[in-house]
PDB file of N, CA and C in Angstrom:
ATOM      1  N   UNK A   1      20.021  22.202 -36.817  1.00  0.00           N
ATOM      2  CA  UNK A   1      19.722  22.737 -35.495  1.00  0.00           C
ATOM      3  C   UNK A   1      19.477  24.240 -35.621  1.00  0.00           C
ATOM      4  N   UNK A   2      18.537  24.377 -35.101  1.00  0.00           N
ATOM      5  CA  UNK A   2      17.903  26.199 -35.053  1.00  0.00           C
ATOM      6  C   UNK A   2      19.099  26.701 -34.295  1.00  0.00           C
ATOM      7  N   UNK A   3      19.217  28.234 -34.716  1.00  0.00           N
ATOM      8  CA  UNK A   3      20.318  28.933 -33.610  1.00  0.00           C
ATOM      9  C   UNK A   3      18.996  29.115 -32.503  1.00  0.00           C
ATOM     10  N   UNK A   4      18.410  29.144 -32.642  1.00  0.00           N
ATOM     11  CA  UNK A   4      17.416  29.602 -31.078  1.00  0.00           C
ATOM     12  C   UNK A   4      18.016  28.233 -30.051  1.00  0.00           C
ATOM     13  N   UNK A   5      18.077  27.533 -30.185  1.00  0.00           N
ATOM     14  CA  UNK A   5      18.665  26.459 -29.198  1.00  0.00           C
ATOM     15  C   UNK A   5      19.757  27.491 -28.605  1.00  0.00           C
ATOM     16  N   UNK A   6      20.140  27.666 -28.874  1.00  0.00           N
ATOM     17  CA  UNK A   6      22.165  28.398 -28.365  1.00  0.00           C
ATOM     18  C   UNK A   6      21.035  29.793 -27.578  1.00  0.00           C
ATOM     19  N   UNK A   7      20.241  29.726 -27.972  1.00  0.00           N
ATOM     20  CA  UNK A   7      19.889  31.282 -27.001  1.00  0.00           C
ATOM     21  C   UNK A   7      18.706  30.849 -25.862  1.00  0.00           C
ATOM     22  N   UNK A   8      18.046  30.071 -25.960  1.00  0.00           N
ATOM     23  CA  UNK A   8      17.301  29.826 -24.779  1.00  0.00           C
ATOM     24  C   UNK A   8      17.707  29.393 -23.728  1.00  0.00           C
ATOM     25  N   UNK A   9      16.871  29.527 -22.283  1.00  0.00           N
ATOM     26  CA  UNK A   9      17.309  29.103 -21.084  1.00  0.00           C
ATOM     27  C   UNK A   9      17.251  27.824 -20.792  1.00  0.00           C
ATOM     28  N   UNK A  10      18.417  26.915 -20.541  1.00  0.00           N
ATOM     29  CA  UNK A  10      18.503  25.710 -20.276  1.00  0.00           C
ATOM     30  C   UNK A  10      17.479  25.047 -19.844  1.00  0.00           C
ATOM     31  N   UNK A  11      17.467  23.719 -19.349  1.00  0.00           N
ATOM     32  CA  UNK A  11      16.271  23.088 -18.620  1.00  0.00           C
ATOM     33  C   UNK A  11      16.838  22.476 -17.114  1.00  0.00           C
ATOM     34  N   UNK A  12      16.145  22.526 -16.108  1.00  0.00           N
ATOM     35  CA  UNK A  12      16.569  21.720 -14.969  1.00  0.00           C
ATOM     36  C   UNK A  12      15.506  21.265 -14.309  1.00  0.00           C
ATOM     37  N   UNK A  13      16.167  20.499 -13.458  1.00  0.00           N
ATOM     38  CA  UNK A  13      14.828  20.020 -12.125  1.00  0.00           C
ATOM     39  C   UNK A  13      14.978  20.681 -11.218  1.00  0.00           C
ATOM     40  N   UNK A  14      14.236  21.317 -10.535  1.00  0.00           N
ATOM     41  CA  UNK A  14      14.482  22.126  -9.325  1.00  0.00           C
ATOM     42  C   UNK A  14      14.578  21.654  -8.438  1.00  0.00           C
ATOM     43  N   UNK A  15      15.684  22.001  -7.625  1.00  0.00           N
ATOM     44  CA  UNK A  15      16.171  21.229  -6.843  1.00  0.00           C
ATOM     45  C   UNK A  15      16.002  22.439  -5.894  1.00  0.00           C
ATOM     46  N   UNK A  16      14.820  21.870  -3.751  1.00  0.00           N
ATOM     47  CA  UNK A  16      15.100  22.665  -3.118  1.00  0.00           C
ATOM     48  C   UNK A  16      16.538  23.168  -2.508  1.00  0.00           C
ATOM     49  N   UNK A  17      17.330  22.247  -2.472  1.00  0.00           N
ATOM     50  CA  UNK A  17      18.654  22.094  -1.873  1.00  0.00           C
ATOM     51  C   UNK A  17      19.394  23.334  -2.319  1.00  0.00           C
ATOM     52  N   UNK A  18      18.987  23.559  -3.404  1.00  0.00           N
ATOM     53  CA  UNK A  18      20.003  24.664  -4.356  1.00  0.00           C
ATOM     54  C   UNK A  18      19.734  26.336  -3.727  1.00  0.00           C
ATOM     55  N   UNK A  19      19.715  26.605  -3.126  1.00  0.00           N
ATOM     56  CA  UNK A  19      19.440  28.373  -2.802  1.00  0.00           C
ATOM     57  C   UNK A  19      19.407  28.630  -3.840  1.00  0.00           C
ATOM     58  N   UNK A  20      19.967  29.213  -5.099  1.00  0.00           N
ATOM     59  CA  UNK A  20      19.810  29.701  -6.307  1.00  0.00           C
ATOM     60  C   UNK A  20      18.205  29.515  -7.141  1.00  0.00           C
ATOM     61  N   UNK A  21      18.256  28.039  -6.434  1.00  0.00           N
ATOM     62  CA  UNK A  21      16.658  27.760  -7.016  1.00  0.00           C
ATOM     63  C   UNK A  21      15.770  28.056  -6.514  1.00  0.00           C
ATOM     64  N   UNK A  22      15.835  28.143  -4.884  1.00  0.00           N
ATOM     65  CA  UNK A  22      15.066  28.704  -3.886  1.00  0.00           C
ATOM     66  C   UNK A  22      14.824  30.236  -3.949  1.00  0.00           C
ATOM     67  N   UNK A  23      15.513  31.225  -4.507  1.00  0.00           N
ATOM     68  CA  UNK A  23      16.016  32.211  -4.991  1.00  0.00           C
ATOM     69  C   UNK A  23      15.388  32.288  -6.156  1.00  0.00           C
ATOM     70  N   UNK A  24      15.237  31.662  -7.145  1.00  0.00           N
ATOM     71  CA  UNK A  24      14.203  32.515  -8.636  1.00  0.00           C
ATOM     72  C   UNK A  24      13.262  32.163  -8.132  1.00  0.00           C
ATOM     73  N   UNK A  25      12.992  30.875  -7.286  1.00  0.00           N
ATOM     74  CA  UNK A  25      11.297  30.720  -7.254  1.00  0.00           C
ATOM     75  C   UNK A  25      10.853  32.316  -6.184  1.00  0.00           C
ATOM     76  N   UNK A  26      11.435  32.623  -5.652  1.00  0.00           N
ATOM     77  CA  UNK A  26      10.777  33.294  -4.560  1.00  0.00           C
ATOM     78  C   UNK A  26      10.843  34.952  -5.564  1.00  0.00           C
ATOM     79  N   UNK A  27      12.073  34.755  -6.477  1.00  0.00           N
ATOM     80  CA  UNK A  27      11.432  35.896  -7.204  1.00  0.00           C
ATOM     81  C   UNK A  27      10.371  36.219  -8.234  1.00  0.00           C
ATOM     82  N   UNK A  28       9.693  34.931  -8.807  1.00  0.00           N
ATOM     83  CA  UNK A  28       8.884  34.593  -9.057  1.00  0.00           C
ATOM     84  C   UNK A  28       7.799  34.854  -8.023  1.00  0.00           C
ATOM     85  N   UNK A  29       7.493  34.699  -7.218  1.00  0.00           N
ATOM     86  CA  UNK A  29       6.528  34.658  -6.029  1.00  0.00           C
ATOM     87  C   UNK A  29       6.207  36.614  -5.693  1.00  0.00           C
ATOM     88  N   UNK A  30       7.265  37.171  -6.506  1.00  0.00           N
ATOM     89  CA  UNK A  30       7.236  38.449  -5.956  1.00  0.00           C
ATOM     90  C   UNK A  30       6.899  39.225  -6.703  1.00  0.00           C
ATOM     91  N   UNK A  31       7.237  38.732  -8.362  1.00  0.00           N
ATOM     92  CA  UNK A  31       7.036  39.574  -9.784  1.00  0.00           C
ATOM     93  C   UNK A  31       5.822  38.803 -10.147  1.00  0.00           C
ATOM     94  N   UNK A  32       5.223  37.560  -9.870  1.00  0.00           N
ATOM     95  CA  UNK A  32       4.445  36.678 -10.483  1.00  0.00           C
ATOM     96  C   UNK A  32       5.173  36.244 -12.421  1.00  0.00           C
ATOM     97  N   UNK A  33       6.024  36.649 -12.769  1.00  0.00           N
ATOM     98  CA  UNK A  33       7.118  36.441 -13.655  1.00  0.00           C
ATOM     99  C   UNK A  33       8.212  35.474 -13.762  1.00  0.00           C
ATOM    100  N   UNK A  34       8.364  34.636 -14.952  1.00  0.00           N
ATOM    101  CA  UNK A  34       9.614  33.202 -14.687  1.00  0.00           C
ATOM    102  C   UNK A  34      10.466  34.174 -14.952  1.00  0.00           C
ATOM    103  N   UNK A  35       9.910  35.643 -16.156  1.00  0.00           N
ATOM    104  CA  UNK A  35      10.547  36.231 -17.219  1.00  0.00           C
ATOM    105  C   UNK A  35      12.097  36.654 -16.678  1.00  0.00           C
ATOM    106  N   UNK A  36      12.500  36.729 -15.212  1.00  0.00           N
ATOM    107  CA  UNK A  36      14.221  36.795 -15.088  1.00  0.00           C
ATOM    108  C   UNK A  36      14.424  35.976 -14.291  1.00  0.00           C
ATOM    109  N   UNK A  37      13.939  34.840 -14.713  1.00  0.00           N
ATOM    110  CA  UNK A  37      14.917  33.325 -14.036  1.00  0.00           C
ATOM    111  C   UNK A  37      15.588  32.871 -15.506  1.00  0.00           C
ATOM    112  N   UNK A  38      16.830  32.815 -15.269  1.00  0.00           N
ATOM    113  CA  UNK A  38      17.983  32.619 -16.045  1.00  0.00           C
ATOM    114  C   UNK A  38      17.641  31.138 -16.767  1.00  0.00           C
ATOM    115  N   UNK A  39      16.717  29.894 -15.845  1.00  0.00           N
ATOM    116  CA  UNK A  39      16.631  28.824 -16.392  1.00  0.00           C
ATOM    117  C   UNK A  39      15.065  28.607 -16.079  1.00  0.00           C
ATOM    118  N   UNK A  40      14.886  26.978 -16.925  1.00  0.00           N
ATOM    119  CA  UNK A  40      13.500  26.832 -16.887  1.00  0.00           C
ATOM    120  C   UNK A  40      13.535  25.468 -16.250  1.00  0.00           C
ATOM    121  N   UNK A  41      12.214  25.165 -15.458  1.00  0.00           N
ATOM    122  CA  UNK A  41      12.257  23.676 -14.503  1.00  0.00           C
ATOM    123  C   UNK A  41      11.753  22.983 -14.886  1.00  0.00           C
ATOM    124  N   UNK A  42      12.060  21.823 -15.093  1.00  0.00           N
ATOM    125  CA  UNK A  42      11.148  20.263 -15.751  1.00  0.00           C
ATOM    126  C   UNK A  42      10.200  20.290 -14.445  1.00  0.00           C
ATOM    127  N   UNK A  43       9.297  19.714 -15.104  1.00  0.00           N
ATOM    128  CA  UNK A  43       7.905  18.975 -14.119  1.00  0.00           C
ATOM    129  C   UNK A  43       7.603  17.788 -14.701  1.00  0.00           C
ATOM    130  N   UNK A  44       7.710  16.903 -13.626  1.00  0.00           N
ATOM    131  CA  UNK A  44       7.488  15.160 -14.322  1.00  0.00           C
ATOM    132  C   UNK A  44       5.939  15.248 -14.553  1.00  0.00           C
ATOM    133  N   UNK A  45       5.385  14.459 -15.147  1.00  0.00           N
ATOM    134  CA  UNK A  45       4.021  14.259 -15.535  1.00  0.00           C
ATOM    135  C   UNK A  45       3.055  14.099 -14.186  1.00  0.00           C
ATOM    136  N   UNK A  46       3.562  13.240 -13.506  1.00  0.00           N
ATOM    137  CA  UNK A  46       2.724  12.617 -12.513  1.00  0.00           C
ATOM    138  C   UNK A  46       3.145  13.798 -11.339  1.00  0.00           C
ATOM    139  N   UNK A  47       3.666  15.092 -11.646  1.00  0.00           N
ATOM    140  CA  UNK A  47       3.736  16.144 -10.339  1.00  0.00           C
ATOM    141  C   UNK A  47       2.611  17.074 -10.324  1.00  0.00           C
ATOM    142  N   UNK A  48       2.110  17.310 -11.396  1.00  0.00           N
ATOM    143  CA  UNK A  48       0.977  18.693 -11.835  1.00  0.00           C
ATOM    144  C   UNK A  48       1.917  19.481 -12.305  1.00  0.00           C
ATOM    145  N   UNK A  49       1.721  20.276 -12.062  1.00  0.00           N
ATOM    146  CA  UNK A  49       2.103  21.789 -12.670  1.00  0.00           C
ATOM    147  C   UNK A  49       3.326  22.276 -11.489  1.00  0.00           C
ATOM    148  N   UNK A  50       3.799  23.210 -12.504  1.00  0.00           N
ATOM    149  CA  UNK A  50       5.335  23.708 -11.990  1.00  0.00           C
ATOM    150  C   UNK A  50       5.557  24.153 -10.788  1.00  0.00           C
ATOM    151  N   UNK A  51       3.951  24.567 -10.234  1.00  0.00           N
ATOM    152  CA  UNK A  51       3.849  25.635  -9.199  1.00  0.00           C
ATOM    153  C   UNK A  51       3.682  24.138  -8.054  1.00  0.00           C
ATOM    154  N   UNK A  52       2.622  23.648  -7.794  1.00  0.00           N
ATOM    155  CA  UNK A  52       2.212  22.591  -7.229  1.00  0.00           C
ATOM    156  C   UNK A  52       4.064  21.576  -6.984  1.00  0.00           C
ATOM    157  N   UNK A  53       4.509  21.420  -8.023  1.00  0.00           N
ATOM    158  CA  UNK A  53       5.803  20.604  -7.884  1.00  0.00           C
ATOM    159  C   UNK A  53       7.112  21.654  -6.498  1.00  0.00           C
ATOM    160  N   UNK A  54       7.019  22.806  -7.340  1.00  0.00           N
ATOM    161  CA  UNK A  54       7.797  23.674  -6.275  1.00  0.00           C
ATOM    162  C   UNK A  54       7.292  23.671  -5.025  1.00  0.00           C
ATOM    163  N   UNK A  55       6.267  24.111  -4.763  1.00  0.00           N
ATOM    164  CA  UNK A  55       5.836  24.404  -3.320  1.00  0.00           C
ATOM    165  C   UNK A  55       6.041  22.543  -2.990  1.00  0.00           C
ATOM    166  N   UNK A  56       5.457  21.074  -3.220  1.00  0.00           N
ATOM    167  CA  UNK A  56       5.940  20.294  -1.902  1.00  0.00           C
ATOM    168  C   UNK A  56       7.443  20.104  -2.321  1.00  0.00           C
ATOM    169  N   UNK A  57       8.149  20.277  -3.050  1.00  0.00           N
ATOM    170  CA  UNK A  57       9.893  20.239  -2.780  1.00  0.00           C
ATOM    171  C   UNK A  57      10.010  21.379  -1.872  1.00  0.00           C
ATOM    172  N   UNK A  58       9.263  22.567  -2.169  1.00  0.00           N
ATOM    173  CA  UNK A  58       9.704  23.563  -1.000  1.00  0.00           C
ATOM    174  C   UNK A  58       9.491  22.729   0.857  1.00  0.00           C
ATOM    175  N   UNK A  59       8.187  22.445   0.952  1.00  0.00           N
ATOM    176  CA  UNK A  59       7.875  21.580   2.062  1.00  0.00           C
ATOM    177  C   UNK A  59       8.770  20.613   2.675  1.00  0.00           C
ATOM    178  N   UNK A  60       9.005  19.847   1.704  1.00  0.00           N
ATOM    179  CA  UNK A  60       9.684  19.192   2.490  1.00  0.00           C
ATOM    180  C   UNK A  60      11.149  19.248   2.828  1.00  0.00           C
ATOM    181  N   UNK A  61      11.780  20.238   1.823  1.00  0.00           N
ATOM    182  CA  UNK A  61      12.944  20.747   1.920  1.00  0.00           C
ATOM    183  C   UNK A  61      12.677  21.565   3.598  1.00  0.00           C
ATOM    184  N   UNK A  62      11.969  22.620   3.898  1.00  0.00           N
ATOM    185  CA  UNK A  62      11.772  23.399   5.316  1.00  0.00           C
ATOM    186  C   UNK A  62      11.285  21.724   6.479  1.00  0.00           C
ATOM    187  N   UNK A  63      10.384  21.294   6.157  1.00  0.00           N
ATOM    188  CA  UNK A  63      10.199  20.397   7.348  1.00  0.00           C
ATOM    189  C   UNK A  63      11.280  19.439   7.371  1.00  0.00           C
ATOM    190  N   UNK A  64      12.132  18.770   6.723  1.00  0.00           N
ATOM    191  CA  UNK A  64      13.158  17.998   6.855  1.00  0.00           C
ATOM    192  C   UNK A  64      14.342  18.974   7.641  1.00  0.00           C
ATOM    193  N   UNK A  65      14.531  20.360   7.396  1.00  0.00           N
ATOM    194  CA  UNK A  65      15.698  21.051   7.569  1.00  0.00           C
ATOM    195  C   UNK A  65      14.933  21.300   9.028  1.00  0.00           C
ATOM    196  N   UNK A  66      13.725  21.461   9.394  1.00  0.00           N
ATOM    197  CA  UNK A  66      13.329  22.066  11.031  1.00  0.00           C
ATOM    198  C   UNK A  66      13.901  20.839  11.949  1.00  0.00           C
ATOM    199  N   UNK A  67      13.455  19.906  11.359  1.00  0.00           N
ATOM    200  CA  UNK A  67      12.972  18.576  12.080  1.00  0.00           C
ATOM    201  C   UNK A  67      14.078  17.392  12.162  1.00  0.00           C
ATOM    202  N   UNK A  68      14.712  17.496  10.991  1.00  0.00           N
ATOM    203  CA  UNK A  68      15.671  16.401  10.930  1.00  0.00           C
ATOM    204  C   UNK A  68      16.599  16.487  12.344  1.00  0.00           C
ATOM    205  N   UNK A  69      17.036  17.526  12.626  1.00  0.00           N
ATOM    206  CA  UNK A  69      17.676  17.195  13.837  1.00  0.00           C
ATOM    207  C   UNK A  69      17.337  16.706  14.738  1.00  0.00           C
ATOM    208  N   UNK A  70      16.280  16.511  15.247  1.00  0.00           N
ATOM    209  CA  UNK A  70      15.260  15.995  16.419  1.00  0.00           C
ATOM    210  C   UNK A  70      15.665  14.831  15.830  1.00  0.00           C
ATOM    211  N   UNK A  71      15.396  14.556  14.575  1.00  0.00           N
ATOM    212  CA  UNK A  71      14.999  12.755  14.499  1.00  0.00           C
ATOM    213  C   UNK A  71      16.366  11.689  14.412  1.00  0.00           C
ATOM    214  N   UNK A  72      17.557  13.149  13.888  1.00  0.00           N
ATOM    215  CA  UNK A  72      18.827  12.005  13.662  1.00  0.00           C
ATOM    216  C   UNK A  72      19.491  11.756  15.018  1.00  0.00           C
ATOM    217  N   UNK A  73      18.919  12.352  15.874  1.00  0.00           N
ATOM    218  CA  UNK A  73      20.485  12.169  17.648  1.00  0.00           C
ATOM    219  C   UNK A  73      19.664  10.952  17.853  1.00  0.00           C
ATOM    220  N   UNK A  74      20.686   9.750  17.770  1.00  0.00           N
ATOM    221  CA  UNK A  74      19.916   8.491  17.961  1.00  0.00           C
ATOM    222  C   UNK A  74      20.574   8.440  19.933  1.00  0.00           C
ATOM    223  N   UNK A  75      18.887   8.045  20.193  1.00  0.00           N
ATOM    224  CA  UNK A  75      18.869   7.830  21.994  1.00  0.00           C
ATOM    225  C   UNK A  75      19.120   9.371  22.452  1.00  0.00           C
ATOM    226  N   UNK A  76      18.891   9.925  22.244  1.00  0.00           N
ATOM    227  CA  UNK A  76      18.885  11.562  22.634  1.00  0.00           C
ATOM    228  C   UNK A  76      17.862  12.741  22.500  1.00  0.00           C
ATOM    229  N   UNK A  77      17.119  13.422  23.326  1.00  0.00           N
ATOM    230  CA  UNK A  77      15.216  13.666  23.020  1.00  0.00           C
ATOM    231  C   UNK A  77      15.694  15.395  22.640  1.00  0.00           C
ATOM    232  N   UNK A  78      14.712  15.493  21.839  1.00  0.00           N
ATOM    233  CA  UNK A  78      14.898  17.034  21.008  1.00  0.00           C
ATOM    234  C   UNK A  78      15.062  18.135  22.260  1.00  0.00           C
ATOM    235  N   UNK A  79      15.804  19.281  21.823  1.00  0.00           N
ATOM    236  CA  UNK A  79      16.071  20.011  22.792  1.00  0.00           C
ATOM    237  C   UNK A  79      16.605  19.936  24.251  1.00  0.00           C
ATOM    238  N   UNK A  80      17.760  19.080  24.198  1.00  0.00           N
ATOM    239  CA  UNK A  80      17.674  18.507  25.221  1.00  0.00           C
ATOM    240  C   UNK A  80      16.660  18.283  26.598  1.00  0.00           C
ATOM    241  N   UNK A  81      15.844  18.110  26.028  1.00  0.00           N
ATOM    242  CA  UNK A  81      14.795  17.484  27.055  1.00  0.00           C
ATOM    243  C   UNK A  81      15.032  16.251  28.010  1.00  0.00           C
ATOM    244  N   UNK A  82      14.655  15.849  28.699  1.00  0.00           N
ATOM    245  CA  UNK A  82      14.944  14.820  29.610  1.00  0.00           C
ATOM    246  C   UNK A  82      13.962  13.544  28.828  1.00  0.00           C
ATOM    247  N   UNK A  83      13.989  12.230  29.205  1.00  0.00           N
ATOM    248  CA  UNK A  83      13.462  11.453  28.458  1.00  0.00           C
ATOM    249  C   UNK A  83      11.709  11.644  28.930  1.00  0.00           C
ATOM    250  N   UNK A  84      11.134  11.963  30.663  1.00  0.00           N
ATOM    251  CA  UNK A  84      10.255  12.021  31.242  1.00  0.00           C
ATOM    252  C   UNK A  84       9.418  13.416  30.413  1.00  0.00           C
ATOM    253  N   UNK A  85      10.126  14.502  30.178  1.00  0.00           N
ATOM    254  CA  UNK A  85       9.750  15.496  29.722  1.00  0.00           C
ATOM    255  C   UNK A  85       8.931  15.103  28.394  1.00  0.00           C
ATOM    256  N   UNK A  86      10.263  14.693  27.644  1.00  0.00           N
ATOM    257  CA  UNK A  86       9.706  14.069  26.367  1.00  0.00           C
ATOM    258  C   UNK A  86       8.290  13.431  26.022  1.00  0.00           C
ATOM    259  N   UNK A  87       8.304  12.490  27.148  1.00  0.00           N
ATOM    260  CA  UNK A  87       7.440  11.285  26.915  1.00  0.00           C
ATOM    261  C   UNK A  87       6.279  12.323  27.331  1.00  0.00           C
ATOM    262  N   UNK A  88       6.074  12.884  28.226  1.00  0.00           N
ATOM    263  CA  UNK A  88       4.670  14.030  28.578  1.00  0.00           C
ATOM    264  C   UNK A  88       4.171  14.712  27.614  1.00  0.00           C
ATOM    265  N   UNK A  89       5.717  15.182  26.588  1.00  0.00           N
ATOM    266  CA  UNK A  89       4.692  15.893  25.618  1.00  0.00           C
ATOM    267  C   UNK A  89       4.515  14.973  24.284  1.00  0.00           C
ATOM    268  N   UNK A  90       4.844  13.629  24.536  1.00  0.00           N
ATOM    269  CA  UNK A  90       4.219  12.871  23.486  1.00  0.00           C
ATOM    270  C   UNK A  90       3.066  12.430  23.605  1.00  0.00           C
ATOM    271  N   UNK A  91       2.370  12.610  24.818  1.00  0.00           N
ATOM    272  CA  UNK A  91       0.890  12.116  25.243  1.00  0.00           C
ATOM    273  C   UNK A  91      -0.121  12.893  24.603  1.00  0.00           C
ATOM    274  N   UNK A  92       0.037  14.309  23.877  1.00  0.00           N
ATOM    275  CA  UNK A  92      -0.797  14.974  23.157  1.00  0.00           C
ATOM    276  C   UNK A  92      -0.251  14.806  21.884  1.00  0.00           C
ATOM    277  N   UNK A  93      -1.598  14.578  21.607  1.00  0.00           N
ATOM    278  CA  UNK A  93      -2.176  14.602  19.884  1.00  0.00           C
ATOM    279  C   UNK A  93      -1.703  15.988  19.175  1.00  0.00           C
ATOM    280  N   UNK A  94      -1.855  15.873  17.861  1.00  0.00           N
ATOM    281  CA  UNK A  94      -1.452  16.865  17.463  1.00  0.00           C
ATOM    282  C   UNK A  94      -2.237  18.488  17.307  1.00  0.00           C
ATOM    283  N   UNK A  95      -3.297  17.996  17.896  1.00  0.00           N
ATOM    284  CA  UNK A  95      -4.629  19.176  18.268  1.00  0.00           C
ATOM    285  C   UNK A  95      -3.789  19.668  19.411  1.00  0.00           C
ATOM    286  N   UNK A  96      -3.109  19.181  20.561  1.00  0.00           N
ATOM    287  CA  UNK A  96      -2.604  19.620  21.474  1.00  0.00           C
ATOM    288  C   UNK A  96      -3.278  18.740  23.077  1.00  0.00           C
ATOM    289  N   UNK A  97      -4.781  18.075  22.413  1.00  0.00           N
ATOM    290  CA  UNK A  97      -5.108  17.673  23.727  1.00  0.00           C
ATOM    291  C   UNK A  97      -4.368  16.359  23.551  1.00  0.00           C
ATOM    292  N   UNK A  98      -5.017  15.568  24.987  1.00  0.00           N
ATOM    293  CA  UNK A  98      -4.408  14.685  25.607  1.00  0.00           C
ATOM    294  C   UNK A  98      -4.478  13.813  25.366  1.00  0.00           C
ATOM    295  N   UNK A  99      -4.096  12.967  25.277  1.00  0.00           N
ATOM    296  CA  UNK A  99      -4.229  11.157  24.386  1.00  0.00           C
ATOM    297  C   UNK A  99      -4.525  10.369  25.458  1.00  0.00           C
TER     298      UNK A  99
END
């Protein structure tokens, strides 16, 4: 075994959940540099590239964290809205007009 093993930066999957990970990527985003992220991120084959893999874990990590609350109050309409309210603004599409 090479001593370079004992000195390089580990490997992980990036996980959005982790702030820490959310945290080198964005310092990355700022230096355009991995060069002071402490670790390095697997990318499965079928993701593309490292960048492409981060940004939709980033996605869906922010739209699950906006949104999930709306979707988990079972029988209960986002913001407490009334059910009539609700249903009015479900009649528009997502352009905003009217269905």
């Amino acid at each position: 075994m090479s001593i370079l093993n004992f000195h390089h930066r580990p490997w992980i999957a990036f996980n959005a959940d982790d702030r820490n990970h959310r945290q080198w990527f964005a310092e990355f985003q700022r230096t355009q540099t991995w060069g002071h992220c402490p670790v390095r991120f697997i990318v499965a084959d079928d993701h593309g590239d490292l960048l492409q893999h981060i940004q939709r874990r980033l996605i869906d990590y922010y739209v699950n964290k906006e949104f999930k609350k709306e979707l988990t109050h079972a029988g209960k309409y986002p913001h407490g809205n009334s059910k009539r309210l609700y249903q009015q603004k479900s009649l528009c599409d997502s352009t905003g007009t009217e269905v």
